[in-house]
Protein backbone atom coordinates (compact mmCIF):
# COMPACT_ATOMS: atom_id res chain seq x y z
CA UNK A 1 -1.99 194.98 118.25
CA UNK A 2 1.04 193.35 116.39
CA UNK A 3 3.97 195.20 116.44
CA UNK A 4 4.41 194.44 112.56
CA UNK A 5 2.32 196.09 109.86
CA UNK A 6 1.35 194.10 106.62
CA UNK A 7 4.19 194.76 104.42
CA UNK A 8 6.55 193.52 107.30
CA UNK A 9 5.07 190.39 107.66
CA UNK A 10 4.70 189.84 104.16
CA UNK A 11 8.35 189.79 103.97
CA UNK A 12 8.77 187.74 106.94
CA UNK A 13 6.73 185.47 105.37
CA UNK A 14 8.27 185.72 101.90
CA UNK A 15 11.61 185.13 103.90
CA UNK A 16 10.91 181.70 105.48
CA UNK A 17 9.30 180.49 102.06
CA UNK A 18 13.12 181.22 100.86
CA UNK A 19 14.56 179.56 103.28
CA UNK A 20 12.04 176.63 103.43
CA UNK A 21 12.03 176.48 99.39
CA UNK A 22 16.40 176.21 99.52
CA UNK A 23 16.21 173.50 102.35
CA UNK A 24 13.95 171.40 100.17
CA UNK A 25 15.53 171.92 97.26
CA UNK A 26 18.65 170.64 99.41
CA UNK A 27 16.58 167.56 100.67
CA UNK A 28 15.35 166.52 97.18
CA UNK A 29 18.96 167.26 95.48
CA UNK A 30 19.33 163.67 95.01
CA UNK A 31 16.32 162.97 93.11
CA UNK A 32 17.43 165.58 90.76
CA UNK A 33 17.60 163.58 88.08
CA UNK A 34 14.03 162.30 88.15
CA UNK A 35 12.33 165.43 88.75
CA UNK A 36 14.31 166.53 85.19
CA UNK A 37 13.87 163.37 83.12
CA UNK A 38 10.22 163.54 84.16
CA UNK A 39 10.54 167.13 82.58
CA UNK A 40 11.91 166.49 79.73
CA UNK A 41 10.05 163.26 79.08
CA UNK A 42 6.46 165.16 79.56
CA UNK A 43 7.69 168.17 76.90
CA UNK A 44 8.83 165.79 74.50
CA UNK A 45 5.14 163.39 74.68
CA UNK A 46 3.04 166.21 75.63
CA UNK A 47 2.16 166.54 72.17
CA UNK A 48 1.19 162.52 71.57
CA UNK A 49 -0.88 162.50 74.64
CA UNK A 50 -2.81 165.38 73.71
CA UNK A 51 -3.43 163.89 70.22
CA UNK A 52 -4.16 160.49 71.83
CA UNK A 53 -6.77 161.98 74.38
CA UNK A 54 -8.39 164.75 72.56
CA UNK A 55 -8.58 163.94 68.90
CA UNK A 56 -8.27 160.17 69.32
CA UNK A 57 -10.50 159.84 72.48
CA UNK A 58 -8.23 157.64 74.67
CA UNK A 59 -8.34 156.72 78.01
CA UNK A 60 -5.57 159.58 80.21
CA UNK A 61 -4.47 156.64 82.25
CA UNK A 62 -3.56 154.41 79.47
CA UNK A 63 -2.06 157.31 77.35
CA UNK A 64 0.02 157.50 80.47
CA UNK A 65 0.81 154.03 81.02
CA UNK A 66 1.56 153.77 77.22
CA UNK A 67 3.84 156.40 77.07
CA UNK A 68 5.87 155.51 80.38
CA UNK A 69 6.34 151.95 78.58
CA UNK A 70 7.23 153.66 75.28
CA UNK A 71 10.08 155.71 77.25
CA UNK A 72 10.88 153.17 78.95
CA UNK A 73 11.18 150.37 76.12
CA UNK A 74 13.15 152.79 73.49
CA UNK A 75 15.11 154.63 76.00
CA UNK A 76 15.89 153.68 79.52
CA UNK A 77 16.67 150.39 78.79
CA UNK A 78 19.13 150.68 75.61
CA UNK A 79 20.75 153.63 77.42
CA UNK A 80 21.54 151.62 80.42
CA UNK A 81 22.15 148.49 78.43
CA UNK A 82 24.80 150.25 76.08
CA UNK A 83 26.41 152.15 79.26
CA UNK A 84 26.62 148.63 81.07
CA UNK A 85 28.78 147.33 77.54
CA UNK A 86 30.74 150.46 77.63
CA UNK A 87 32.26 149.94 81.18
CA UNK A 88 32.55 146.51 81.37
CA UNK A 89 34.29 147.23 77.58
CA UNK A 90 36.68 149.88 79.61
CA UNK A 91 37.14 148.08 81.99
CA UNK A 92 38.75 144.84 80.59
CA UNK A 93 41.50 147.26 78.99
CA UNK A 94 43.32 147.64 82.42
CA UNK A 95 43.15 143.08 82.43
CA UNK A 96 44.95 142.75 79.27
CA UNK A 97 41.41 141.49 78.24
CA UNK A 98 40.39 144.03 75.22
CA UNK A 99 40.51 142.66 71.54
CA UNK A 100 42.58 146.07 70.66
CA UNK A 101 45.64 145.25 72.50
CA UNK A 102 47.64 144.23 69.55
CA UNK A 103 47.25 147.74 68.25
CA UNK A 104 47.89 149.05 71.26
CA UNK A 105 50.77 147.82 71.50
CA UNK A 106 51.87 148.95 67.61
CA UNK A 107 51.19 152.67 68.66
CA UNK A 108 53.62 152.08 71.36
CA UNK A 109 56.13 151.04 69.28
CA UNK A 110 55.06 153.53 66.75
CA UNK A 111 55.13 156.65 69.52
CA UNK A 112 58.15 155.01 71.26
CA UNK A 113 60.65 154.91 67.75
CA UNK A 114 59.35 158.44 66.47
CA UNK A 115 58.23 160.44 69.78
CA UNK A 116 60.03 158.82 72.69
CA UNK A 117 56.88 158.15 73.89
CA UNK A 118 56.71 153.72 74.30
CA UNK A 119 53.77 153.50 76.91
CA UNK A 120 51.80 156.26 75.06
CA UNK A 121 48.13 154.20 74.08
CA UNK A 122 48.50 151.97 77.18
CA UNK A 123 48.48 155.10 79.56
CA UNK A 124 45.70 156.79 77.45
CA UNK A 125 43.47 154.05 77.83
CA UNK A 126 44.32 153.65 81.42
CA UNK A 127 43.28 157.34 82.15
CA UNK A 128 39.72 156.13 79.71
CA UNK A 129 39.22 153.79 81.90
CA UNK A 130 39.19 155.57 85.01
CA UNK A 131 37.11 158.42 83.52
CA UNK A 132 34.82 156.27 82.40
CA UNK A 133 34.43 154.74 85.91
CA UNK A 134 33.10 158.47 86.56
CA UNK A 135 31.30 158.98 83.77
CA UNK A 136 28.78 156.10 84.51
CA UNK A 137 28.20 156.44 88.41
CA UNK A 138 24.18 155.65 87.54
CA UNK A 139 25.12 152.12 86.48
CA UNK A 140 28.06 151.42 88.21
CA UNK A 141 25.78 152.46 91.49
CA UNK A 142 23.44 150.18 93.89
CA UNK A 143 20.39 149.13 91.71
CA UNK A 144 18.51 150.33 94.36
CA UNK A 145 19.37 153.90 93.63
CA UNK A 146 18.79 152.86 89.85
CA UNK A 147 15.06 151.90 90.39
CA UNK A 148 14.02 154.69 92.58
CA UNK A 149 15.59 157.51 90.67
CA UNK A 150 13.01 155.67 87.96
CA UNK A 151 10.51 154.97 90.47
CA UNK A 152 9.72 159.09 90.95
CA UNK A 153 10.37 160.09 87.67
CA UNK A 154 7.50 157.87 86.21
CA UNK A 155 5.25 158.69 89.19
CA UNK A 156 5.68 162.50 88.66
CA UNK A 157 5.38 161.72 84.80
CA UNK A 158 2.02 159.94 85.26
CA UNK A 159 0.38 162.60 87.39
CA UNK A 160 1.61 165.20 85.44
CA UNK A 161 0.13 163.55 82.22
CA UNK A 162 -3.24 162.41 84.05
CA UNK A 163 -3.59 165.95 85.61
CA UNK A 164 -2.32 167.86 82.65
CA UNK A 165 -4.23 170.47 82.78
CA UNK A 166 -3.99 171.30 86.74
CA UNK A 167 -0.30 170.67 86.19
CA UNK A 168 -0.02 173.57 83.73
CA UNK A 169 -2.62 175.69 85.14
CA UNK A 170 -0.51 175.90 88.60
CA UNK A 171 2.40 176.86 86.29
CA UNK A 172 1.01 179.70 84.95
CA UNK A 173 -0.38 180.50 88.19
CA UNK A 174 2.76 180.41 90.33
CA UNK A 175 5.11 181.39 87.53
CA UNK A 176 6.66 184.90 88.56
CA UNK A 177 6.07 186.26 84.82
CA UNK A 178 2.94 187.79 83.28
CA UNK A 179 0.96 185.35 81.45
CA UNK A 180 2.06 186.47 77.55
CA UNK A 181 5.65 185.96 79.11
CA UNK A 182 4.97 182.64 80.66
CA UNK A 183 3.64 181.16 77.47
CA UNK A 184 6.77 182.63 75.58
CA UNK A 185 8.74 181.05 78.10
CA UNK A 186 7.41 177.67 77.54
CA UNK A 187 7.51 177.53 73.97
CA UNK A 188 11.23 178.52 74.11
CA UNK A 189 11.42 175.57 76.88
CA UNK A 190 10.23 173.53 74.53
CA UNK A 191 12.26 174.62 71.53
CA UNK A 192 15.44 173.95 74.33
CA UNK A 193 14.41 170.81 75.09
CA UNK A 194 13.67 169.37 71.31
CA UNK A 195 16.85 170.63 70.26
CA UNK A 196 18.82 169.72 73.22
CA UNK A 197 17.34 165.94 73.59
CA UNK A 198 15.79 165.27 69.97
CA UNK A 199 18.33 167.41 67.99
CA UNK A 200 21.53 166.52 69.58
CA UNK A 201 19.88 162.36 70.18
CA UNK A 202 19.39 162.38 65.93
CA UNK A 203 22.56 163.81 65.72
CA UNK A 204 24.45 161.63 67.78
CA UNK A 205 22.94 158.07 66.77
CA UNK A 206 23.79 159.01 63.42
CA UNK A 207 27.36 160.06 63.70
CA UNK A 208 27.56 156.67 66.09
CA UNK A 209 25.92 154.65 63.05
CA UNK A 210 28.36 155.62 60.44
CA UNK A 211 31.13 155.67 62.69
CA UNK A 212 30.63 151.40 63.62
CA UNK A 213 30.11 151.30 59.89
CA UNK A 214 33.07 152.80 58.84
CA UNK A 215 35.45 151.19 61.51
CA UNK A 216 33.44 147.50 60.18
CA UNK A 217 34.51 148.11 56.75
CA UNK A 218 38.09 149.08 57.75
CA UNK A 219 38.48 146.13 59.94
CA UNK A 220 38.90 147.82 63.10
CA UNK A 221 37.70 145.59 65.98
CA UNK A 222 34.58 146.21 67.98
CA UNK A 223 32.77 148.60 65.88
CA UNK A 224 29.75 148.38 67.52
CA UNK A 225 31.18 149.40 70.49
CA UNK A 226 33.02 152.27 69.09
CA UNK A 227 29.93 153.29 67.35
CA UNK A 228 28.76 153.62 71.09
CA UNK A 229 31.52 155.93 72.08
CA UNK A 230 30.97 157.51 68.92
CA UNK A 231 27.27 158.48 69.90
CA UNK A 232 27.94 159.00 73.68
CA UNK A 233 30.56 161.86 72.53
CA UNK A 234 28.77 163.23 69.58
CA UNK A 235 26.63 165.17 72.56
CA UNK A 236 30.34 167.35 72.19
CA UNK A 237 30.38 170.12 69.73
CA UNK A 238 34.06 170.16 68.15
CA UNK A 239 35.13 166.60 69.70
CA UNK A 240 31.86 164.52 68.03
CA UNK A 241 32.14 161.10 66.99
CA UNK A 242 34.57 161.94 63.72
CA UNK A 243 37.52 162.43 65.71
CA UNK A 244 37.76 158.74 66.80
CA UNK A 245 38.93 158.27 62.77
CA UNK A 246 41.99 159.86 63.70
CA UNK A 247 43.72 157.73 66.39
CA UNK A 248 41.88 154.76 64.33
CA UNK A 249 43.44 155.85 61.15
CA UNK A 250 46.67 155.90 63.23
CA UNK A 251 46.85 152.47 64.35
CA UNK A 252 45.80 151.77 60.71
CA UNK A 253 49.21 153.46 59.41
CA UNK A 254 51.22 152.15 62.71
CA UNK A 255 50.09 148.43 61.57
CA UNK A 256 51.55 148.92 57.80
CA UNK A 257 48.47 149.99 56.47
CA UNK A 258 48.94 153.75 55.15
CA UNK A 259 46.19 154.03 52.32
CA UNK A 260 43.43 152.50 54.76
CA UNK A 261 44.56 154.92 57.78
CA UNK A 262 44.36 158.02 55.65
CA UNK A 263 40.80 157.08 53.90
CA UNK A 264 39.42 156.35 57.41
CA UNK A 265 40.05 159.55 58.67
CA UNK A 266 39.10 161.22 55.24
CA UNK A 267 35.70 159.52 55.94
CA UNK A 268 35.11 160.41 59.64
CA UNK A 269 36.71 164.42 59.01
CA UNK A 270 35.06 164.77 55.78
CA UNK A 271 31.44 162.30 55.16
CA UNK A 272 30.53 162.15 59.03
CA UNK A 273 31.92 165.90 59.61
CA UNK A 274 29.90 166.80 57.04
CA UNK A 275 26.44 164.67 57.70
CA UNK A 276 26.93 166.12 61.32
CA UNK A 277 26.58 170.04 60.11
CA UNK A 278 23.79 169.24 57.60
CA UNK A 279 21.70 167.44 60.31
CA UNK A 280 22.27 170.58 62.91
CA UNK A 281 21.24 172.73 60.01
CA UNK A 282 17.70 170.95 59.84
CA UNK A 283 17.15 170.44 63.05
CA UNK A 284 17.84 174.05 63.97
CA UNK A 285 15.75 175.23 61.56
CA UNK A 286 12.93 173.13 62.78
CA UNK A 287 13.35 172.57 66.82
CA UNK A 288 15.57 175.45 67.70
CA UNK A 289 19.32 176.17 67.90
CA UNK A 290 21.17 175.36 70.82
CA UNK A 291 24.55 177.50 70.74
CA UNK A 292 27.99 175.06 70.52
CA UNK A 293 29.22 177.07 73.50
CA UNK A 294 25.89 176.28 75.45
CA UNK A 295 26.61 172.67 75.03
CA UNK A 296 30.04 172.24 75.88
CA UNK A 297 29.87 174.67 79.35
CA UNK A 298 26.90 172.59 79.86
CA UNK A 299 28.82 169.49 79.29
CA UNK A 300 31.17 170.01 81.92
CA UNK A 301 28.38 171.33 84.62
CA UNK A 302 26.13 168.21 83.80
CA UNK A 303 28.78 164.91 83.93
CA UNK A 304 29.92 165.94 87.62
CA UNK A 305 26.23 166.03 88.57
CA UNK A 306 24.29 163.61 86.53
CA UNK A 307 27.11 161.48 84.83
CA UNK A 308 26.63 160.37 81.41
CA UNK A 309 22.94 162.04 81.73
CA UNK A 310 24.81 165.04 82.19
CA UNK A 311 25.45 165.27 78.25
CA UNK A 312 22.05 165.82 78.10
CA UNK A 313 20.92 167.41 81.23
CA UNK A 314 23.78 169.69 81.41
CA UNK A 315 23.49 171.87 78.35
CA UNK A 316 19.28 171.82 78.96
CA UNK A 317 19.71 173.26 82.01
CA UNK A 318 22.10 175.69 81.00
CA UNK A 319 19.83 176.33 78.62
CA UNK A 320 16.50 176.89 80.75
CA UNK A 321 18.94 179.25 82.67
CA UNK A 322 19.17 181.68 79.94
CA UNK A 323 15.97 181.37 79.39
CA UNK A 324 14.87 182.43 82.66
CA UNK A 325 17.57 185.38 82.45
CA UNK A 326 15.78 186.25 79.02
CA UNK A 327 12.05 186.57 80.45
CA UNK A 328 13.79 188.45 83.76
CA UNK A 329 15.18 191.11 81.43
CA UNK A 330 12.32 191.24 79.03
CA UNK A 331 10.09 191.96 82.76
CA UNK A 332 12.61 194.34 84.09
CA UNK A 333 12.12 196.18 80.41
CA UNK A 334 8.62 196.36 80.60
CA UNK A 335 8.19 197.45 84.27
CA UNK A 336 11.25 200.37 83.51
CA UNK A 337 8.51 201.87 81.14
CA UNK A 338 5.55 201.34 82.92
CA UNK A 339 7.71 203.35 85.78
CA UNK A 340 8.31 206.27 83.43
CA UNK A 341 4.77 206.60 81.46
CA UNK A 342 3.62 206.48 85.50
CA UNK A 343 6.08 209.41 86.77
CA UNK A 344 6.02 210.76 83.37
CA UNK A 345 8.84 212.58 81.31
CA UNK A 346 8.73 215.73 83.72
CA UNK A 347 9.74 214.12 86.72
């Protein structure tokens, strides 16, 4: 006769799938990134596959196949081909290489006359560069690690497209809410991820777009690549890709050119300032809001971890976190009741 009854074992059991579920979780930390970007890439074309293979009548694989290209055509590759330019950009700055040296040199004579402060841009853009060395680990890493981290997120991505509806079913059957709260849960998921990766992606490719434009028409060099910057730190409530107009407007009035400085920083603070909060207007009214605070906390939690993905990955995450607090309290609501209409109000 075992010496442990059921409820005993149970929780020996339940025990070692803890244990087990933290070690693997360990194990698989570095493909972290996959396992997410598959995540987020099957909420955001969960709806086009379902059109494609229901209404349309197309073939599952090749809905899957399609989409994986699609991703990988509009996304992975302009992402890592833009974050390639970017650090080889930053990097030439340190090898007196970088076409904005001149004016680099006019806000050190600028900052050196009026603040005592003569190596002020050069040390600035020193520090860039070496943050920016950190920023981009994914590309500056072994293009080995590049293609597998891709490797597993498109394999998860196709199965969980081809099997959709065994992929969801073990969700709802393994999720640790009651169904009603499950399905809540995943629509809010969804709302998260639209207006974490769709939102904030509109948002920032249009602050980046009228940023290049602006610093083309002003004569700034490189505007395309600033317009990259621009977009990379539009992700940043606050910071956001108008606030480059201000040091650019600087070397503008450093150089002799007062009226030009000003207007370029009237245009970022007050055209792409602007175009930035009527944009997060409509898209929170349509996708979901995703709180300023949420994004910068999850800012700084998702660089260290997933490097420029982490502008992304960061705030979802912090996101799906509150979420998961939010269906835990709703649960711990519902059973407090169910508790008291059991024991009733007597007891």
């Amino acid at each position: 006769m075992s010496v442990f009854n059921y409820k005993q074992r149970n929780n020996i059991i339940l025990t070692a799938i803890v244990i087990l579920g933290c070690f693997l979780v360990y194990a698989l930390s570095s493909l972290f990134s996959s396992i997410l970007g598959a995540i987020v890439f099957f909420t955001i074309f969960r709806p086009v596959y379902l059109h494609l293979t229901e209404k349309k009548g197309w073939n599952k694989t090749l809905v899957a196949l399609l989409i994986i290209f699609t991703s990988l055509i509009l996304v992975i590759i302009p992402l890592m081909s833009l974050s390639i330019m970017v650090v080889g950009k930053i990097s030439g700055i340190n090898k007196d290489t970088f076409n904005l040296q001149e004016w680099v040199e006019k806000i050190d004579d600028y900052a050196g006359r009026n603040f005592n402060q003569p190596h002020l841009a050069e040390n600035t853009l020193q520090k860039l560069g070496a943050y920016a060395t950190d920023l981009f680990p994914s590309i500056l890493g072994s293009a080995a690690n590049i293609i597998i981290t891709l490797l597993v997120m498109y394999f998860l991505m196709y199965f969980m497209f081809t099997q959709i509806y065994q992929f969801e079913a073990g969700l709802l059957k393994y999720a640790p809410f009651r169904e009603q709260h499950t399905v809540k849960f995943a629509v809010a998921l969804r709302n998260s991820t639209y207006s974490n990766v769709l939102g904030q992606g509109i948002i920032a490719l249009t602050q980046g777009t009228l940023l290049a434009m602006g610093f083309y028409a002003f004569g700034i060099p490189d505007p395309i690549f600033w317009g990259v910057i621009g977009t990379f730190i539009s992700f940043l409530p606050v910071v956001g890709a108008p606030t480059l107009t201000i040091p650019a407007g600087i070397i503008l009035i450093a150089g002799g050119h007062t009226f030009k400085g000003i207007a370029l920083m009237a245009f970022g603070l007050l055209f792409i300032g602007n175009i930035d909060n009527v944009l997060r207007m409509i898209i929170n009214r349509r996708v979901g809001n995703t709180h300023p605070i949420i994004s910068i906390i999850g800012v700084f939690i998702g660089i260290p971890l997933f490097g420029i993905l982490g502008l992304v990955f960061g705030p979802l995450l912090l996101s799906y976190f509150l979420l998961l607090l939010e269906i835990y309290e709703t649960n711990r609501m519902a059973a407090d009741r169910l508790e008291r209409i059991r024991t009733g109000p007597g007891e």
